[in-house]
PDB file of N, CA and C in Angstrom:
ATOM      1  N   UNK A   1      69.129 103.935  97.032  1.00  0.00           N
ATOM      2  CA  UNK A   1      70.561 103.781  96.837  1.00  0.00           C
ATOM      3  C   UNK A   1      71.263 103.729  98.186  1.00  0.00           C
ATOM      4  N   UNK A   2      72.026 102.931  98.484  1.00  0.00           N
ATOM      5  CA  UNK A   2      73.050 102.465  99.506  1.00  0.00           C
ATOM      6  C   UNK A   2      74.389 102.845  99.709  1.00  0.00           C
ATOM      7  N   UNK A   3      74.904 103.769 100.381  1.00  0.00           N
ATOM      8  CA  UNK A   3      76.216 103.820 100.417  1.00  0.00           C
ATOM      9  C   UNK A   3      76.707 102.796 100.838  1.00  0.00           C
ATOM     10  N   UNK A   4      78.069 103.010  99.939  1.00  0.00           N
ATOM     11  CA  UNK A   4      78.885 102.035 100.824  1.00  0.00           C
ATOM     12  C   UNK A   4      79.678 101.984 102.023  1.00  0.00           C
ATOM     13  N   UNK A   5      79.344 101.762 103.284  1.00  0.00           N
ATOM     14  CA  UNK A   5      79.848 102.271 104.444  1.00  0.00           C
ATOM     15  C   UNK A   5      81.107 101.581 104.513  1.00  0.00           C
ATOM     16  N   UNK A   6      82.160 102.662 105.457  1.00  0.00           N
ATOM     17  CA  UNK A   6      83.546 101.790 105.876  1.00  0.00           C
ATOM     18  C   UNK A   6      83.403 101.247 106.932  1.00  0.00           C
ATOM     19  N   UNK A   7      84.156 100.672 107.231  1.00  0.00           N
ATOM     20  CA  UNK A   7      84.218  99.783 108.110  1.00  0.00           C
ATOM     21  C   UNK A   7      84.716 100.826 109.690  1.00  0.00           C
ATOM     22  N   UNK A   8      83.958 100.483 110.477  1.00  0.00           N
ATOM     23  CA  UNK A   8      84.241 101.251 111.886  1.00  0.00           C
ATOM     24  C   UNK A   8      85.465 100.742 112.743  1.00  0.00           C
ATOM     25  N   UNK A   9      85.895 101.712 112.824  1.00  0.00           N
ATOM     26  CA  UNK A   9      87.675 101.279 113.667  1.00  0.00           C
ATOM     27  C   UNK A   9      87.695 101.711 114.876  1.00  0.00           C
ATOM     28  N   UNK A  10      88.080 100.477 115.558  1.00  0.00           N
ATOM     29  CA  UNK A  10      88.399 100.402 116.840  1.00  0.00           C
ATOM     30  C   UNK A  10      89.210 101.615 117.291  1.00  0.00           C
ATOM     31  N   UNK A  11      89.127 101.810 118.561  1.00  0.00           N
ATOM     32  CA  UNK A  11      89.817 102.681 119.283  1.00  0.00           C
ATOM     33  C   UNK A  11      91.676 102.976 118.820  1.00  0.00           C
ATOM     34  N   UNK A  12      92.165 101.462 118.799  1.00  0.00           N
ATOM     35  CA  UNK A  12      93.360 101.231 118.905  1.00  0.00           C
ATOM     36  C   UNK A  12      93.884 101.485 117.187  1.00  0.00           C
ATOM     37  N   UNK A  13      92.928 101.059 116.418  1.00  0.00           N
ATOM     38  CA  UNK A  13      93.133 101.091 114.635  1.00  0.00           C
ATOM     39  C   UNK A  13      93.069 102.715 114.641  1.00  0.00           C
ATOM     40  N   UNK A  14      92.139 103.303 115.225  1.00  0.00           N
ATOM     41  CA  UNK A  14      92.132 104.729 115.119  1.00  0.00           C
ATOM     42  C   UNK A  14      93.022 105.353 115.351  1.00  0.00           C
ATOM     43  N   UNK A  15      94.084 105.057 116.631  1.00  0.00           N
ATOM     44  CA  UNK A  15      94.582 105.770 116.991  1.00  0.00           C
ATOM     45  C   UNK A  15      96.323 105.470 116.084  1.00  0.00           C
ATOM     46  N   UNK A  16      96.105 104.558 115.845  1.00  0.00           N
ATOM     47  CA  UNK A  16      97.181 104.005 115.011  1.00  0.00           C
ATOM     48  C   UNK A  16      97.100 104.614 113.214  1.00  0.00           C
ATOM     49  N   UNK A  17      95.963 105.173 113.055  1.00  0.00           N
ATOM     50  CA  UNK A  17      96.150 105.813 111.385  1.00  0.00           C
ATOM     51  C   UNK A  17      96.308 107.053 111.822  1.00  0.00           C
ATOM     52  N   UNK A  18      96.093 107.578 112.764  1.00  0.00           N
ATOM     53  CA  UNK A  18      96.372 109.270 113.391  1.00  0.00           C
ATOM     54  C   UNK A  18      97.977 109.472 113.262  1.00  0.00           C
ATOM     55  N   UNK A  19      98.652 108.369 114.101  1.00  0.00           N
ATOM     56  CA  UNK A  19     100.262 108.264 113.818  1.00  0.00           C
ATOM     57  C   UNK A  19     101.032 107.832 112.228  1.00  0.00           C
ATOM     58  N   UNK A  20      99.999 107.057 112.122  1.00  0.00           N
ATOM     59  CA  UNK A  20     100.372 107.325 110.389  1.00  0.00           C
ATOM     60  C   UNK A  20     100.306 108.596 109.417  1.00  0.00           C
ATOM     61  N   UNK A  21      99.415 109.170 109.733  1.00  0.00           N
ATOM     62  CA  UNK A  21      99.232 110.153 109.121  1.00  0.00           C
ATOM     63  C   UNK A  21      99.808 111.286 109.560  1.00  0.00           C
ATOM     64  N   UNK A  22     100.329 111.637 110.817  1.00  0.00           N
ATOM     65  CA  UNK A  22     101.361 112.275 111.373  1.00  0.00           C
ATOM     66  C   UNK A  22     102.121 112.297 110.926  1.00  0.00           C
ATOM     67  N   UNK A  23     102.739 111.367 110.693  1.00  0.00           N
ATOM     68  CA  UNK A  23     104.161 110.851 110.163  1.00  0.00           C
ATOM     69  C   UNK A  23     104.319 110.983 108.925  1.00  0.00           C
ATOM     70  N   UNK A  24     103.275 110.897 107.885  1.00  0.00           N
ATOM     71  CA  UNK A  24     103.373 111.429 107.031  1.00  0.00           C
ATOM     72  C   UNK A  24     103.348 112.735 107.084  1.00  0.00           C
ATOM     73  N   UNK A  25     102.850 113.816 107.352  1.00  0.00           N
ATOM     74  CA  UNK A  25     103.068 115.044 107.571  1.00  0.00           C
ATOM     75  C   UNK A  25     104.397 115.481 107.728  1.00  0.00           C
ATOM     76  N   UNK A  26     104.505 114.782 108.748  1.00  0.00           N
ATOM     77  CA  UNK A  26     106.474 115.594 109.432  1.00  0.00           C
ATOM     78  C   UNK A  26     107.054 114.774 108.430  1.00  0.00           C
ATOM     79  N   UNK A  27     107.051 113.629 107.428  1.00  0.00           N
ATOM     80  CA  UNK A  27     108.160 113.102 106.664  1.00  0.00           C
ATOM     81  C   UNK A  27     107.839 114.662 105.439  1.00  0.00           C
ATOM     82  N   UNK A  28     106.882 114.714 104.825  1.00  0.00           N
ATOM     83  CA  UNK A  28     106.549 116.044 103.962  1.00  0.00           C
ATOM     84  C   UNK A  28     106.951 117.348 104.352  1.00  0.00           C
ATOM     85  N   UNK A  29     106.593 117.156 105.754  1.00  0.00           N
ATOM     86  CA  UNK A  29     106.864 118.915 106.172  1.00  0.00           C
ATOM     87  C   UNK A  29     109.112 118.849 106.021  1.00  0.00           C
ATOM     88  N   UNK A  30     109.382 117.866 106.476  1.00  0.00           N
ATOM     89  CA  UNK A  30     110.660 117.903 106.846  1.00  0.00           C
ATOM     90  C   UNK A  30     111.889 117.929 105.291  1.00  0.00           C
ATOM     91  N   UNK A  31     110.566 117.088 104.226  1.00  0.00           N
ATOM     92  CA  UNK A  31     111.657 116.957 102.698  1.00  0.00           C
ATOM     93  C   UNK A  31     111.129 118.576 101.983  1.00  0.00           C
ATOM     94  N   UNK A  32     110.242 119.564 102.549  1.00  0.00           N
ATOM     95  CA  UNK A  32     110.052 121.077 101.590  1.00  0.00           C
ATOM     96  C   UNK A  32     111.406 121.885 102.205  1.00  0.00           C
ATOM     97  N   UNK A  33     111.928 121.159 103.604  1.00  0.00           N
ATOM     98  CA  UNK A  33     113.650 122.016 103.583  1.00  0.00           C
ATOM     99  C   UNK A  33     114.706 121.663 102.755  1.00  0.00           C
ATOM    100  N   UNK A  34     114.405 120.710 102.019  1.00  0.00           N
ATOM    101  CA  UNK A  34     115.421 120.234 101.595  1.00  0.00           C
ATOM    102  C   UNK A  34     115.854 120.831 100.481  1.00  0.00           C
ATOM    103  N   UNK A  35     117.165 121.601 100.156  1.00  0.00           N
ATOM    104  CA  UNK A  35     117.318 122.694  99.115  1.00  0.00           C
ATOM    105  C   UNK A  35     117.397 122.439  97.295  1.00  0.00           C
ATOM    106  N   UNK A  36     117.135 121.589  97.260  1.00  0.00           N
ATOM    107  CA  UNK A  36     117.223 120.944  95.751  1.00  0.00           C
ATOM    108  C   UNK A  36     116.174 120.386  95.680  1.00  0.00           C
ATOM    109  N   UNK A  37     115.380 120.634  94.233  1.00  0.00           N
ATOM    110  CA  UNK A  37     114.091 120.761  94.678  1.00  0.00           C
ATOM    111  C   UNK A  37     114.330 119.712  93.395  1.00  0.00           C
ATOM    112  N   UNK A  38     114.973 119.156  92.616  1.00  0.00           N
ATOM    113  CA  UNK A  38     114.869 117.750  91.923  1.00  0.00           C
ATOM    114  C   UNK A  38     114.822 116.566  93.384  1.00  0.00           C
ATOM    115  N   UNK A  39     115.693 116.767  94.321  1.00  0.00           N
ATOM    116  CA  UNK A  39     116.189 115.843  95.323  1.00  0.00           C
ATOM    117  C   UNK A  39     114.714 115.847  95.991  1.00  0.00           C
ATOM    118  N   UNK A  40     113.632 117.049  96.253  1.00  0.00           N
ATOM    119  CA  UNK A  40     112.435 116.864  96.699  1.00  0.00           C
ATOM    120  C   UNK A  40     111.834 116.302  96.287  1.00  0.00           C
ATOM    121  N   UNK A  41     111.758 116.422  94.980  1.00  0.00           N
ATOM    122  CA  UNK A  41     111.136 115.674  94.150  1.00  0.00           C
ATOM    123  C   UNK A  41     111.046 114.146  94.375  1.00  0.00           C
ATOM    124  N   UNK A  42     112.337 113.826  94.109  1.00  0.00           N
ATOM    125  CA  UNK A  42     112.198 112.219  94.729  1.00  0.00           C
ATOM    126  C   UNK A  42     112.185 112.037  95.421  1.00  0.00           C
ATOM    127  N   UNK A  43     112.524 112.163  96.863  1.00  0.00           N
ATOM    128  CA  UNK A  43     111.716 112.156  98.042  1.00  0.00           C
ATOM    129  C   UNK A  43     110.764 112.463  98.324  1.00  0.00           C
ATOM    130  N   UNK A  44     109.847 113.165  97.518  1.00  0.00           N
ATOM    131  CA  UNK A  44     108.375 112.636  97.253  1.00  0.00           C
ATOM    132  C   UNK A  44     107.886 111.700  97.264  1.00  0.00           C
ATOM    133  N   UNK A  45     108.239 111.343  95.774  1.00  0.00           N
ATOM    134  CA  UNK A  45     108.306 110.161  95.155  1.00  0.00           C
ATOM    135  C   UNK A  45     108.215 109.113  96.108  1.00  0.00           C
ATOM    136  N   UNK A  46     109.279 108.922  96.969  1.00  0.00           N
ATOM    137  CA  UNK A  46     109.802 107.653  97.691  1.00  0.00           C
ATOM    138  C   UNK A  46     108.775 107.852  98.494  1.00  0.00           C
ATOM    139  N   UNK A  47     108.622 108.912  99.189  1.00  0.00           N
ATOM    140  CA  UNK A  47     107.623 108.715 100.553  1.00  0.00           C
ATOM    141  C   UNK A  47     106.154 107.744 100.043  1.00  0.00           C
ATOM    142  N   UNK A  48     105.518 108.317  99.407  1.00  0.00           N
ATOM    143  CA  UNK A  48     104.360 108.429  98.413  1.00  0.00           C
ATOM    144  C   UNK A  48     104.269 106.436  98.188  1.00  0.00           C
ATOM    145  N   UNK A  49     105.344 106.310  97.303  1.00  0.00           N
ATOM    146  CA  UNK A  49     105.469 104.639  97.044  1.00  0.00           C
ATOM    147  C   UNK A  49     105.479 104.418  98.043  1.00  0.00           C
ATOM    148  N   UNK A  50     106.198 104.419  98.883  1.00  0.00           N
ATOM    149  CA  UNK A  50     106.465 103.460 100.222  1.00  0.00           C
ATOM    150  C   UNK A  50     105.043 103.322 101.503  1.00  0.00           C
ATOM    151  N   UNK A  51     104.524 104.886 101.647  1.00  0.00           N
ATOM    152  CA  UNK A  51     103.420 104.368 102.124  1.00  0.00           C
ATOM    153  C   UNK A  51     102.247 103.743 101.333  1.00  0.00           C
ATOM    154  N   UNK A  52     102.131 104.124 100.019  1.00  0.00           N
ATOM    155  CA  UNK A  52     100.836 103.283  98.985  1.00  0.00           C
ATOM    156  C   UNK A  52     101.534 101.759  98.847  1.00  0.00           C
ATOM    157  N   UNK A  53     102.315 101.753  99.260  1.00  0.00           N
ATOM    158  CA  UNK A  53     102.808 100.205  99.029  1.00  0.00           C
ATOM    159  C   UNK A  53     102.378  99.540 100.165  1.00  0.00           C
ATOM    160  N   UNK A  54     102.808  99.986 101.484  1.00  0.00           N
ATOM    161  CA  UNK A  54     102.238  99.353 102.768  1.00  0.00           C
ATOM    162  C   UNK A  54     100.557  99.499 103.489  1.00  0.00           C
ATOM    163  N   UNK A  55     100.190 100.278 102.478  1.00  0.00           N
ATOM    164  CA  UNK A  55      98.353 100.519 102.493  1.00  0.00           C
ATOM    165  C   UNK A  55      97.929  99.636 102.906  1.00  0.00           C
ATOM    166  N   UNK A  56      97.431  98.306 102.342  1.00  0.00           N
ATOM    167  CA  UNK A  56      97.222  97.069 102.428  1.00  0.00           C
ATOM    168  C   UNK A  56      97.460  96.415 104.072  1.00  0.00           C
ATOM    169  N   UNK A  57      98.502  96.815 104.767  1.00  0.00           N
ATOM    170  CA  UNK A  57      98.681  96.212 105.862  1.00  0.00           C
ATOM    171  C   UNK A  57      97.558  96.517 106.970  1.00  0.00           C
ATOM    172  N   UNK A  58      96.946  95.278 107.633  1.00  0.00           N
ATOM    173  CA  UNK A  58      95.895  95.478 108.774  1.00  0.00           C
ATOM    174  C   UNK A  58      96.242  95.472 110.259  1.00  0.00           C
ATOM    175  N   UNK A  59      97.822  94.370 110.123  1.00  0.00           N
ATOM    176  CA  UNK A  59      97.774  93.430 111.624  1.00  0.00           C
ATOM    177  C   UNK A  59      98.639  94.864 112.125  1.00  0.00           C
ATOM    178  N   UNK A  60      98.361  95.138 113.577  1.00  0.00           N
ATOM    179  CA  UNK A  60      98.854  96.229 114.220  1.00  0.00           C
ATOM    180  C   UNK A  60     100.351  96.305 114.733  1.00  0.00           C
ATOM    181  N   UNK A  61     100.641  94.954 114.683  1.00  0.00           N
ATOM    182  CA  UNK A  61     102.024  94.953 114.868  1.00  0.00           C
ATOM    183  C   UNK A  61     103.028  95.431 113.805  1.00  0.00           C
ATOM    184  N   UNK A  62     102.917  94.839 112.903  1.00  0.00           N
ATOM    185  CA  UNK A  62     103.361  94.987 111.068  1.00  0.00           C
ATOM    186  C   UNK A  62     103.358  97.072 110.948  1.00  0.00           C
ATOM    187  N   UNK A  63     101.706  97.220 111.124  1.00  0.00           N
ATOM    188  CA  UNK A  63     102.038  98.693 111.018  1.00  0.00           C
ATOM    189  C   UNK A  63     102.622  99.648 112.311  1.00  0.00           C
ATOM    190  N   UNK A  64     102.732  98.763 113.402  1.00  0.00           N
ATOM    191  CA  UNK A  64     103.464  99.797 114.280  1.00  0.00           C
ATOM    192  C   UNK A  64     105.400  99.622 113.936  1.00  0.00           C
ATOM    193  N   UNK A  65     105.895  98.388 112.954  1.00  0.00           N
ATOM    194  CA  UNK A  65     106.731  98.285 112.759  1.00  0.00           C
ATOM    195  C   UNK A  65     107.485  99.273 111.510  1.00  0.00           C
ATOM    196  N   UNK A  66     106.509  99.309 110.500  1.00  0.00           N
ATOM    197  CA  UNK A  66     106.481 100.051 109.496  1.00  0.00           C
ATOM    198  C   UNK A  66     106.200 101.511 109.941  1.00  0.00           C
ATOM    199  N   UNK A  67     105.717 102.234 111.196  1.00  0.00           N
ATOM    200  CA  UNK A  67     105.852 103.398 111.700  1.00  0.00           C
ATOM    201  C   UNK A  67     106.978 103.429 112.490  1.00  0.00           C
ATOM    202  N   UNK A  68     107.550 102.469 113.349  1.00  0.00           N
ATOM    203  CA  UNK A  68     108.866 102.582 113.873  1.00  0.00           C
ATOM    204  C   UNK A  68     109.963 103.093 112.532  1.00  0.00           C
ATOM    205  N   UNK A  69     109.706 101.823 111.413  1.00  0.00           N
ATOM    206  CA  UNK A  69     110.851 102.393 110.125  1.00  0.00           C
ATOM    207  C   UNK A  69     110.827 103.523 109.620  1.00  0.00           C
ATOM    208  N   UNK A  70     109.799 104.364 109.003  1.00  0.00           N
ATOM    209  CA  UNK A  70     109.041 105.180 108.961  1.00  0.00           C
ATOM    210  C   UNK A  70     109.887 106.773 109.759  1.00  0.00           C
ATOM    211  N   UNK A  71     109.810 106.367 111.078  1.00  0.00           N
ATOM    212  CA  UNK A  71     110.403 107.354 111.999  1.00  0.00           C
ATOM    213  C   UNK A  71     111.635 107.369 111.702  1.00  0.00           C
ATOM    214  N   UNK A  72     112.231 106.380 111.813  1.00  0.00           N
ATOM    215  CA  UNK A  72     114.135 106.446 112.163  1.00  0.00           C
ATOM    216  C   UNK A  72     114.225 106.889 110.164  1.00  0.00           C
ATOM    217  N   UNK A  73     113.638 107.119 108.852  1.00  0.00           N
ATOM    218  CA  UNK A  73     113.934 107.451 107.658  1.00  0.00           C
ATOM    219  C   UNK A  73     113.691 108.860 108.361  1.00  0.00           C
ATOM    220  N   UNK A  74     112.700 109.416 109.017  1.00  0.00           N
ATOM    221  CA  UNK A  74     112.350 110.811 109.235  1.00  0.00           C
ATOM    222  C   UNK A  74     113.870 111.190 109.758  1.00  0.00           C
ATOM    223  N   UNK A  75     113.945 110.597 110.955  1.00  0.00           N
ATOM    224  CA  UNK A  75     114.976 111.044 111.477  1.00  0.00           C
ATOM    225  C   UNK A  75     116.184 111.215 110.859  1.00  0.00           C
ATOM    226  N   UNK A  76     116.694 110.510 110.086  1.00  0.00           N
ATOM    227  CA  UNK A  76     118.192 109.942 109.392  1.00  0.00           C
ATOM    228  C   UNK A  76     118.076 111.715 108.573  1.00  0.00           C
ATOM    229  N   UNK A  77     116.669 112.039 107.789  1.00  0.00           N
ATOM    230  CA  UNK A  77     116.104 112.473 106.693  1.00  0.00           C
ATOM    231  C   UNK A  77     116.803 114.095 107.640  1.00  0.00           C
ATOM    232  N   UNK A  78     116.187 114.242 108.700  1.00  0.00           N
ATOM    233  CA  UNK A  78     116.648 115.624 109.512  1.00  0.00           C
ATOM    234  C   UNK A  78     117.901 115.565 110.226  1.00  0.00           C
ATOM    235  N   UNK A  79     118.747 114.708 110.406  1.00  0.00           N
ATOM    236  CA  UNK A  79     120.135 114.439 110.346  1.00  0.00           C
ATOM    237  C   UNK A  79     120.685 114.972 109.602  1.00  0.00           C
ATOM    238  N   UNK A  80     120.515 114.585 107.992  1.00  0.00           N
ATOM    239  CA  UNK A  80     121.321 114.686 107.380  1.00  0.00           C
ATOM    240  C   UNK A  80     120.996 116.656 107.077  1.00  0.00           C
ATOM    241  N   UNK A  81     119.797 117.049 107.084  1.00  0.00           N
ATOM    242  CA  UNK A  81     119.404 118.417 106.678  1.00  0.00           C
ATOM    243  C   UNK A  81     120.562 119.262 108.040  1.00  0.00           C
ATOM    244  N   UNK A  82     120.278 118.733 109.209  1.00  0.00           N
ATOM    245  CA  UNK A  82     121.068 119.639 109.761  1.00  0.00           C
ATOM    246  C   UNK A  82     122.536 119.622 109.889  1.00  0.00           C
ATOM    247  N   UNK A  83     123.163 118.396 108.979  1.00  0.00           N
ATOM    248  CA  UNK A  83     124.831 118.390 108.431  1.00  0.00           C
ATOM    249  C   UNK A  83     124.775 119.130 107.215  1.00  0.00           C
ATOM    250  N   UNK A  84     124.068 119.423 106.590  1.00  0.00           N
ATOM    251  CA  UNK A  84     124.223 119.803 105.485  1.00  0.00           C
ATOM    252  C   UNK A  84     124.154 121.514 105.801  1.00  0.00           C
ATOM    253  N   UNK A  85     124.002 122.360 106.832  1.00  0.00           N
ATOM    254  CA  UNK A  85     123.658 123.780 107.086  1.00  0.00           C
ATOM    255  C   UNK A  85     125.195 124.382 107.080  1.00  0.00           C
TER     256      UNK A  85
END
């Protein structure tokens, strides 16, 4: 029996799903402050769709663009948490 091996990623692909996955972290770590926990809820939600939606993307530009967008939602996301204190 044969596994099925993945495919081996370059230095640069590697270092580029590390920041993805970062980013997912701090978008998660940053929506459990958020005090309404229906409003977490869908910002779950949203995070969740939005990166299983852009899964699919390979070319490195596309996903360093979609981590630029990515960031400035994080950011807007801890903006608004620290108007709201």
């Amino acid at each position: 029996m044969s596994k099925a091996t993945k495919p081996v990623l370059s230095l640069k692909q590697f270092m580029l799903r590390q920041e993805v996955k970062n980013l997912y972290r701090n978008i998660f770590r940053t929506i459990r402050k958020v005090p309404d926990k229906q409003h977490q809820g869908e910002l779950k939600d949203w995070a969740r769709r939005d990166f299983r939606a852009n899964l699919h993307h390979t070319d490195e530009i596309t996903i360093k663009m979609y981590i630029k967008y990515g960031q400035r939602c994080l950011k807007e996301l801890e903006t608004s948490l620290s108007l709201a204190k």
